[in-house]
N, C-alpha and C. Protein backbone atom coordinates (compact mmCIF):
# COMPACT_ATOMS: atom_id res chain seq x y z
N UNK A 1 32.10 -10.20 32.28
CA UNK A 1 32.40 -8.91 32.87
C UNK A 1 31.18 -8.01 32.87
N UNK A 2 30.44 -7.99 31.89
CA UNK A 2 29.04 -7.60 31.46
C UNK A 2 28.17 -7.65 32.51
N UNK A 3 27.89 -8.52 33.46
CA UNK A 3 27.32 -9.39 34.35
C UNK A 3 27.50 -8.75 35.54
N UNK A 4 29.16 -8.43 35.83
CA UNK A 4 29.32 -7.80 37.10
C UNK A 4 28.45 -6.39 37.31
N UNK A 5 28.46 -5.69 36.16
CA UNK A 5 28.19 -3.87 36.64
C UNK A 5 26.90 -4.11 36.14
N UNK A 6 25.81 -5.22 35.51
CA UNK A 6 24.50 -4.76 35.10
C UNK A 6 23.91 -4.99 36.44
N UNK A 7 22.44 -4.64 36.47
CA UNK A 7 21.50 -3.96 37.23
C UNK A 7 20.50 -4.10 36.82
N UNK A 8 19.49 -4.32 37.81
CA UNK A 8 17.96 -4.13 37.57
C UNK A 8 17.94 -2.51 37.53
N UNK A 9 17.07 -1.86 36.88
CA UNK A 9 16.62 -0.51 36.64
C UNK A 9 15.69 -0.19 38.12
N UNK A 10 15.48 -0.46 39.15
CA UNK A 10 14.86 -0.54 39.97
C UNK A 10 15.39 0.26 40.95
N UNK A 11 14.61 0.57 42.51
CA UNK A 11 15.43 0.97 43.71
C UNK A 11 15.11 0.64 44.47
N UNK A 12 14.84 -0.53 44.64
CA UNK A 12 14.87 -1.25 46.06
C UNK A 12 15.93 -1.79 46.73
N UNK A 13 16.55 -1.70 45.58
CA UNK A 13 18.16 -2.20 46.35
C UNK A 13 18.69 -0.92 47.27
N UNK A 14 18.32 0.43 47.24
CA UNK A 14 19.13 1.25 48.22
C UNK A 14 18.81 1.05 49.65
N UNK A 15 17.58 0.78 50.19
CA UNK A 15 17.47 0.61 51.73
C UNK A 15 18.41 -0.44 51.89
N UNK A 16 18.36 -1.77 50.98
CA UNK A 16 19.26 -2.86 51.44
C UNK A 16 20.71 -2.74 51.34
N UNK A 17 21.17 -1.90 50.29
CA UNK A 17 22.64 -1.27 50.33
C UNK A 17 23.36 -0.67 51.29
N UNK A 18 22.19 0.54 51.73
CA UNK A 18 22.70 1.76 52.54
C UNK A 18 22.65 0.54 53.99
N UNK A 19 21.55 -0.24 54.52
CA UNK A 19 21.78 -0.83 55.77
C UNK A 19 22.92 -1.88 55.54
N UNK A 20 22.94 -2.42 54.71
CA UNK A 20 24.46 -3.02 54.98
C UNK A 20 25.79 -2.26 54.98
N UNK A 21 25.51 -1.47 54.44
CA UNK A 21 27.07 -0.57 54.34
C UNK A 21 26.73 -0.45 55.50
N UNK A 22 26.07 0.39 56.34
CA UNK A 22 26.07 0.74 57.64
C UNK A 22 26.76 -0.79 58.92
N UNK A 23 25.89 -1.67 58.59
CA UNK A 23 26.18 -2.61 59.81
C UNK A 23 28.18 -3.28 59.10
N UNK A 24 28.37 -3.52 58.07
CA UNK A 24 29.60 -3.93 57.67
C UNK A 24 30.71 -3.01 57.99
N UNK A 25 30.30 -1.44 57.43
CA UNK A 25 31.45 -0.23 58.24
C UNK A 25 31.12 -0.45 59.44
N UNK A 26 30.91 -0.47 60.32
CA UNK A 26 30.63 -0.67 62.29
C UNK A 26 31.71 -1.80 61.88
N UNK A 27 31.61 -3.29 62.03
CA UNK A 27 32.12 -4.44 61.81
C UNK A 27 33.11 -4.39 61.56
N UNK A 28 33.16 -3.71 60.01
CA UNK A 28 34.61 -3.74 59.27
C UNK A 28 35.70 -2.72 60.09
N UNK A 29 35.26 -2.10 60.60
CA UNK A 29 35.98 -0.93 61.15
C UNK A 29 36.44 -1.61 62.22
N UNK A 30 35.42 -2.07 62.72
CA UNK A 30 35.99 -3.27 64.42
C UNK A 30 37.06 -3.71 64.18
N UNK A 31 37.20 -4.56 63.00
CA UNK A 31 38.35 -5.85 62.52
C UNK A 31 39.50 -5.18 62.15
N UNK A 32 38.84 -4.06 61.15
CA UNK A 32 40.56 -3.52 60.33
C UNK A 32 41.13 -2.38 61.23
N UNK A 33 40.11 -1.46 61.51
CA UNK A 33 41.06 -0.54 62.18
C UNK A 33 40.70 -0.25 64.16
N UNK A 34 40.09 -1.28 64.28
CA UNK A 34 40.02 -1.40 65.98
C UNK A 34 39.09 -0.37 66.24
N UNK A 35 38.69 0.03 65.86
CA UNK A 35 37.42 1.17 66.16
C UNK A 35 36.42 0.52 66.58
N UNK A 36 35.41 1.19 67.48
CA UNK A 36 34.31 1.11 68.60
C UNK A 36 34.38 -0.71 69.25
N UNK A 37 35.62 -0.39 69.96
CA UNK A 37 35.92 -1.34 70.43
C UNK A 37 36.33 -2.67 70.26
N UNK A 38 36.70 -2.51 68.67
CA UNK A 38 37.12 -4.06 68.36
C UNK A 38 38.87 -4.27 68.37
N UNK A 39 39.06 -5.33 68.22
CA UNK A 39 40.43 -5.92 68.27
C UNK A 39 41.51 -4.78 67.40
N UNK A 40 40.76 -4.43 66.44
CA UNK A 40 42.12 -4.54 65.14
C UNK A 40 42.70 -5.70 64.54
N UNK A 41 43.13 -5.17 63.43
CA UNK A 41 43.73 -6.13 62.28
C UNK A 41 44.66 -7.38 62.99
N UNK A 42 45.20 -6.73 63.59
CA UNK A 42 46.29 -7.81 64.02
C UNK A 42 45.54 -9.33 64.96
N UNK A 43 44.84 -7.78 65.91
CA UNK A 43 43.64 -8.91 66.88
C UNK A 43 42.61 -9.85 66.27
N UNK A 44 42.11 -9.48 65.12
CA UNK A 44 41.20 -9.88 64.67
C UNK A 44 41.67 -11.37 63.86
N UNK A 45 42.97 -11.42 63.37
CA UNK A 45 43.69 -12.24 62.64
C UNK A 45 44.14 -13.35 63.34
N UNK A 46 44.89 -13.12 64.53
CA UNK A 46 44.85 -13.58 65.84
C UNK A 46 43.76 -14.27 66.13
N UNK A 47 42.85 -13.91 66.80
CA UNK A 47 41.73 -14.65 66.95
C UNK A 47 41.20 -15.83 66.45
N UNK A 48 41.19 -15.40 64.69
CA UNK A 48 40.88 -16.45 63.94
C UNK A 48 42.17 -17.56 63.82
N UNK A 49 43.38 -16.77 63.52
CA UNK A 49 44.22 -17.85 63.47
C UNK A 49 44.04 -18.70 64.79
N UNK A 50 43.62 -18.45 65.72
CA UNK A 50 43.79 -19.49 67.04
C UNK A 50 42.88 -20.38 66.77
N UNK A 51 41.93 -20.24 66.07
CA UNK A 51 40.60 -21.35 65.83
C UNK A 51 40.74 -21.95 64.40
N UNK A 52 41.87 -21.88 64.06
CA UNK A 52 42.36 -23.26 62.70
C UNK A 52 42.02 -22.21 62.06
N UNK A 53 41.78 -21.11 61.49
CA UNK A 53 41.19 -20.77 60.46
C UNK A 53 42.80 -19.73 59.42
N UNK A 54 42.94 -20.30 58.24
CA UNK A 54 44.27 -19.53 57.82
C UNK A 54 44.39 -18.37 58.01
N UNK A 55 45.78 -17.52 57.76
CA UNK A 55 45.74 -15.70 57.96
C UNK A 55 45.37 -15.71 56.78
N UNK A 56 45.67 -16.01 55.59
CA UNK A 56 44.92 -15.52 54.27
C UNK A 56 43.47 -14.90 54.61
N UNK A 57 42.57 -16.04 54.62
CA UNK A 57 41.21 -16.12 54.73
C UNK A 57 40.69 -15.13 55.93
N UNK A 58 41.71 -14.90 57.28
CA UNK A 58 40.99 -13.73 58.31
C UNK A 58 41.35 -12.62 57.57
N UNK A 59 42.25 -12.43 57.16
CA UNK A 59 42.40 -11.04 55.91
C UNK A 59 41.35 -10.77 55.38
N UNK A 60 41.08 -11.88 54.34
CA UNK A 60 40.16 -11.93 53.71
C UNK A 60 38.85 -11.28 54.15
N UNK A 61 38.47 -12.25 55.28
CA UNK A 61 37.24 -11.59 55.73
C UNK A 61 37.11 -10.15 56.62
N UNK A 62 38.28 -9.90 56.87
CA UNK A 62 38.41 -8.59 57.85
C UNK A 62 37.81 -7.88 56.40
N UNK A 63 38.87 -7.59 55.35
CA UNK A 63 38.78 -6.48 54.44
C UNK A 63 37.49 -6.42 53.61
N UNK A 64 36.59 -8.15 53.07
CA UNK A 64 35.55 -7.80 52.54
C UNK A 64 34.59 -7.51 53.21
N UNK A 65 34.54 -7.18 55.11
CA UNK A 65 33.36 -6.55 55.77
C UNK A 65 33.95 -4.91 55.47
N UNK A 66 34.90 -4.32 55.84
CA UNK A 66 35.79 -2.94 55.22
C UNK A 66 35.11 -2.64 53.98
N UNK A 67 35.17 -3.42 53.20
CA UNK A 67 35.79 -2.92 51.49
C UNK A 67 34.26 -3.08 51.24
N UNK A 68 33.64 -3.87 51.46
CA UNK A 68 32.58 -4.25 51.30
C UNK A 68 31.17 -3.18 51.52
N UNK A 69 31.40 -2.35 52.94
CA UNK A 69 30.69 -1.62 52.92
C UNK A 69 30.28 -0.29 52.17
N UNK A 70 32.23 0.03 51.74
CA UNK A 70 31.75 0.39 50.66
C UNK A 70 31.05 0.36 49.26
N UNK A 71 31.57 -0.76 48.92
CA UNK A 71 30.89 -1.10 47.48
C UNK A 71 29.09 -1.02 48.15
N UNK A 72 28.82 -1.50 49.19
CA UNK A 72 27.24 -1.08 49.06
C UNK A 72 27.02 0.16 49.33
N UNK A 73 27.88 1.14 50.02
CA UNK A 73 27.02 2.84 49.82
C UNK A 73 27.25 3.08 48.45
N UNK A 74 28.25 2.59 47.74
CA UNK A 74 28.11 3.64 46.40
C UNK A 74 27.24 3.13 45.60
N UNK A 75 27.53 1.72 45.49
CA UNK A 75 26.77 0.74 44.59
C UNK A 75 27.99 0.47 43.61
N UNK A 76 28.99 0.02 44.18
CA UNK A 76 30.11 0.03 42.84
C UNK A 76 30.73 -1.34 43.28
N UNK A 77 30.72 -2.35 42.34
CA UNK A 77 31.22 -3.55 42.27
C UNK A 77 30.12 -4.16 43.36
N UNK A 78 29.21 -4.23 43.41
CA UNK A 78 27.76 -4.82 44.48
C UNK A 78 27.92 -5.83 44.48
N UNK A 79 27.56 -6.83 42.98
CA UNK A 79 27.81 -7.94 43.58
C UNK A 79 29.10 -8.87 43.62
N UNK A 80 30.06 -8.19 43.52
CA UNK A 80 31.18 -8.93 44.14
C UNK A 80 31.84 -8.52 45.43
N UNK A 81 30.87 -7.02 45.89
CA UNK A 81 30.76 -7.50 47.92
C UNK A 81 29.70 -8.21 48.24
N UNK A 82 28.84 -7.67 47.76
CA UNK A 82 27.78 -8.94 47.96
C UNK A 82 27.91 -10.34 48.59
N UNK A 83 28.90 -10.55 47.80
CA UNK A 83 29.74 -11.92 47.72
C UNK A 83 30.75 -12.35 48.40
N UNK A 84 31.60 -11.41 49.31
CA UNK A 84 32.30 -10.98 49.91
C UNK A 84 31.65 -11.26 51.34
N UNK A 85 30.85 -10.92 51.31
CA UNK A 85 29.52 -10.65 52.88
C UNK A 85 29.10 -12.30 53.16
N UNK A 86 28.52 -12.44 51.79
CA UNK A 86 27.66 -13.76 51.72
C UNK A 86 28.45 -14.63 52.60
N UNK A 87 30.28 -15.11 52.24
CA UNK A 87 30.81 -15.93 52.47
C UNK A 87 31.40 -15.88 53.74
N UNK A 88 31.27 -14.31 54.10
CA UNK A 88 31.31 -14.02 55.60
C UNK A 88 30.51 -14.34 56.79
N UNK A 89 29.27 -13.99 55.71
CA UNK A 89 27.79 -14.37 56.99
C UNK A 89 27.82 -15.96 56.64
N UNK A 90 28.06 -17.00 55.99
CA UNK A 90 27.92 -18.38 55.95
C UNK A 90 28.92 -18.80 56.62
N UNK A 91 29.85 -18.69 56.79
CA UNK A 91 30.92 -18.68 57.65
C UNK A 91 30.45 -18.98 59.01
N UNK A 92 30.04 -17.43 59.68
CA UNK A 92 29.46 -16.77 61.15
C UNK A 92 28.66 -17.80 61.14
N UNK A 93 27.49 -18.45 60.42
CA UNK A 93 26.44 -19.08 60.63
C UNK A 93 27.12 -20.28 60.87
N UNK A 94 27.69 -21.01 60.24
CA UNK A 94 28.03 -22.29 60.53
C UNK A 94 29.42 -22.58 61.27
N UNK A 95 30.14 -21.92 61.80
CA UNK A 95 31.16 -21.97 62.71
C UNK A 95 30.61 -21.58 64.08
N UNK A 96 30.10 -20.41 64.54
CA UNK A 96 29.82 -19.68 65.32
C UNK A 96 28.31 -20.01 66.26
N UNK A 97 27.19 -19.63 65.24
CA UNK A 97 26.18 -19.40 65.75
C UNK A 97 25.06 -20.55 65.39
N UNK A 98 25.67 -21.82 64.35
CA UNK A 98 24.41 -22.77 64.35
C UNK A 98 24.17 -23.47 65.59
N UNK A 99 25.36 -23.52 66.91
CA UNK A 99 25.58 -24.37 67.46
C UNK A 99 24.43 -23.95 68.67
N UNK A 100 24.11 -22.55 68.37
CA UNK A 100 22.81 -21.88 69.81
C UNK A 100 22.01 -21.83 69.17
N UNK A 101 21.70 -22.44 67.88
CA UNK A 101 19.88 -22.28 67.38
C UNK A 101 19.94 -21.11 66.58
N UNK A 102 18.39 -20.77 66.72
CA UNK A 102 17.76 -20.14 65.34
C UNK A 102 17.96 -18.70 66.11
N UNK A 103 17.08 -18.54 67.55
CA UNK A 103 17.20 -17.54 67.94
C UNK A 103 18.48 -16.59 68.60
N UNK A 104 18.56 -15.18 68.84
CA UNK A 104 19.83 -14.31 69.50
C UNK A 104 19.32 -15.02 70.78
N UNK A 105 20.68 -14.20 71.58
CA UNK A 105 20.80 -14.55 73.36
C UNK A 105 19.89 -13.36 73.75
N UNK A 106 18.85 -13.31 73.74
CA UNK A 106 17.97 -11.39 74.06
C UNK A 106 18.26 -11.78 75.46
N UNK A 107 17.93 -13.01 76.63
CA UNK A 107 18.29 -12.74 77.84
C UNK A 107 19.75 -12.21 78.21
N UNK A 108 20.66 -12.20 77.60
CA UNK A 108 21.72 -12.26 78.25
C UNK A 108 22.39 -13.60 78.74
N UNK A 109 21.80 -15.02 78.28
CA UNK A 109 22.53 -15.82 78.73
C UNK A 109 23.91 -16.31 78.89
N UNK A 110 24.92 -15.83 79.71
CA UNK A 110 26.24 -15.86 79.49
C UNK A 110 26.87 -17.28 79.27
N UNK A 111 25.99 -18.15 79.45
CA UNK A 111 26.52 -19.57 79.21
C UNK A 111 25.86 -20.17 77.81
N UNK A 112 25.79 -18.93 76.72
CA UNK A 112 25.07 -19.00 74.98
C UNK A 112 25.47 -18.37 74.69
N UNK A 113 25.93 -18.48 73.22
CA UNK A 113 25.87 -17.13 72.49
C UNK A 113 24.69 -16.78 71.82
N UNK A 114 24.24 -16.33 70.96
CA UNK A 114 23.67 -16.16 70.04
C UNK A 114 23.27 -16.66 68.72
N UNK A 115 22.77 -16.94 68.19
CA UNK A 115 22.04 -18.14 67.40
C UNK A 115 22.06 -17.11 65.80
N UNK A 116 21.71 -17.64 65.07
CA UNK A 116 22.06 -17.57 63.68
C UNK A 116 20.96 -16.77 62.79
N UNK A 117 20.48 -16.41 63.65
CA UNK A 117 18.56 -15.19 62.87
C UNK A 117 20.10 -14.37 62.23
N UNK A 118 20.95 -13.45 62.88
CA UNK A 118 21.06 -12.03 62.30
C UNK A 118 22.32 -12.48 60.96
N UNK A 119 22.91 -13.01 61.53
CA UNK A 119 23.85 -13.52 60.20
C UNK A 119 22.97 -14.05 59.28
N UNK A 120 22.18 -14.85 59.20
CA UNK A 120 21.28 -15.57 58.02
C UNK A 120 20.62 -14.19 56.82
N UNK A 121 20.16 -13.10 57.96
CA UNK A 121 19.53 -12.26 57.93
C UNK A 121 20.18 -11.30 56.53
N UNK A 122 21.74 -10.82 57.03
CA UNK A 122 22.00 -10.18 56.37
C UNK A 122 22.54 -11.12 55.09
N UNK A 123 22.87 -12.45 55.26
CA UNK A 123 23.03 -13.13 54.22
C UNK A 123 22.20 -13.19 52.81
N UNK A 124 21.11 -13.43 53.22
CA UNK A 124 19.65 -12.90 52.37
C UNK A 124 19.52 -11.54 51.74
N UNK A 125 19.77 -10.64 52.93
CA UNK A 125 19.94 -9.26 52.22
C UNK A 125 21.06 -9.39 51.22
N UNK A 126 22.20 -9.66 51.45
CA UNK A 126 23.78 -10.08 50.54
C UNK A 126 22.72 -10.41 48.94
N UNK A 127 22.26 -11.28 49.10
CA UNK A 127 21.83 -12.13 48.23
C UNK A 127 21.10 -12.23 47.19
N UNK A 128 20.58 -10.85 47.91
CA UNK A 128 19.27 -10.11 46.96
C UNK A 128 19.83 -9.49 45.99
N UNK A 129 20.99 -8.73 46.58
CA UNK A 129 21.81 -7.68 45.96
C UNK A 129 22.77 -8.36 44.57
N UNK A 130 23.22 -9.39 45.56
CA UNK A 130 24.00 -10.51 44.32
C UNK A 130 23.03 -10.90 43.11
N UNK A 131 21.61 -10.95 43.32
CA UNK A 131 20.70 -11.47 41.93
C UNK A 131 20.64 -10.42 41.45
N UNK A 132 20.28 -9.31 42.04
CA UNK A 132 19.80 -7.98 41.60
C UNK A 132 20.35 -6.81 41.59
N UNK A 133 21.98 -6.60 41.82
CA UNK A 133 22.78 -5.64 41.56
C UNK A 133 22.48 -4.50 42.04
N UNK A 134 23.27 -3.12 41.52
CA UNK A 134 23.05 -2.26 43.14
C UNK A 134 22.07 -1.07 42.59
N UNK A 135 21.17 -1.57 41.35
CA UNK A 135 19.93 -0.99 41.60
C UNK A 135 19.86 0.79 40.56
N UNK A 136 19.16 1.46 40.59
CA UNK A 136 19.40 2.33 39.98
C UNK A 136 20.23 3.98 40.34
N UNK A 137 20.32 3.84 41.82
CA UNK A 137 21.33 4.98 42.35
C UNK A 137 22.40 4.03 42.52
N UNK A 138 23.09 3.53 41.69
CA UNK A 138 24.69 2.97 41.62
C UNK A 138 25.68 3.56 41.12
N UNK A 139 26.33 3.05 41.19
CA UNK A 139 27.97 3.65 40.09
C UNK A 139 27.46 2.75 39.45
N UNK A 140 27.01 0.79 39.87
CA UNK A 140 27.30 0.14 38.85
C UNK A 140 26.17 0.55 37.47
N UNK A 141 25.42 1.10 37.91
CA UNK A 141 24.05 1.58 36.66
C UNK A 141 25.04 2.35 36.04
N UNK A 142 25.35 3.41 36.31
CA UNK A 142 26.32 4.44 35.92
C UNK A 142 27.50 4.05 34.92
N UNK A 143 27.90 3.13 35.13
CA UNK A 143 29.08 2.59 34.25
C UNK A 143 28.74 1.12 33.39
N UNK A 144 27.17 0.74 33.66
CA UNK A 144 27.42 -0.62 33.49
C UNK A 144 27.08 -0.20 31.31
N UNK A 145 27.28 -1.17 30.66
CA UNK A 145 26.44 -1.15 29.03
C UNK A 145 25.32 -1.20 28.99
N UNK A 146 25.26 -0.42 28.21
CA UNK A 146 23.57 -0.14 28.42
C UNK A 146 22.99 -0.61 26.99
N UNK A 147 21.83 -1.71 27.59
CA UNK A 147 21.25 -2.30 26.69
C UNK A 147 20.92 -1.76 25.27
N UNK A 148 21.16 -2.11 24.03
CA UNK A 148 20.41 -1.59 22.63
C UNK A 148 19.46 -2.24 23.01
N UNK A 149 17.78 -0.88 22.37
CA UNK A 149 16.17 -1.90 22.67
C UNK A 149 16.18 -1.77 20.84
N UNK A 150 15.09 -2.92 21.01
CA UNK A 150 14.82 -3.25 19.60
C UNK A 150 13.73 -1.47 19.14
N UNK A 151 13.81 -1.52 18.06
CA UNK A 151 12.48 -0.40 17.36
C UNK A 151 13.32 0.69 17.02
């Protein structure tokens, strides 16, 4: 439990926090509550259920892009969205986008989608956060035990 809320004393984790909260609320908001043009919950569940994938698991992933973005603006429970993301963006990568390559569609090719750079992308970012926790403007710094130093 110790493990979940510690932290590097550091702040490099906030640019990588604050931009994922940002791109996951857009996303998450798409899936759960149909905002800037996405399906909604129901649609979004739908979708996946049509491509084999269980309703558990589209839940799943609707709410940890949602839930998720929060835990990276505050920095509270990091790396278990972190983790949340990770299994989202590995997902996207290998269902979706390994099948068009490394690179996006930048032409517009309507007969491609898009290739696997930006999911990988934020996966890595996910990942950083998962080794290295949410840094020193967190809740998790804020609440985590704080080391006894020797002397």
């Amino acid at each position: 439990m110790r493990w979940i809320f510690s932290t590097t004393g550091t702040f490099w984790q906030l640019p990588l926090r604050l931009c994922l909260a940002y791109v996951f609320w857009m996303h998450g908001a798409q899936k759960v509550l149909g905002m800037y043009h996405g399906p909604g919950l129901h649609g979004f569940v739908g979708y996946l259920a049509g491509s084999g994938v269980p309703a558990s698991l589209a839940y799943l992933a609707a709410f940890s892009e949602f839930l998720g973005a929060f835990g990276m603006l505050f920095g509270f429970l990091t790396r278990i969205a972190a983790l949340g993301l990770m299994a989202n963006m590995a997902y996207a990568t290998v269902a979706v986008h390994a099948k068009w390559g490394f690179f996006m569609n930048w032409g517009g090719d309507p007969t491609r989608g898009h290739g696997y750079e930006y999911p990988m992308t934020l996966f890595c970012m996910a990942l950083a956060l998962f080794i290295g926790g949410g840094g020193n403007l967190s809740i998790d710094r804020m609440i985590a035990p704080k080391e006894k130093r020797p002397g």
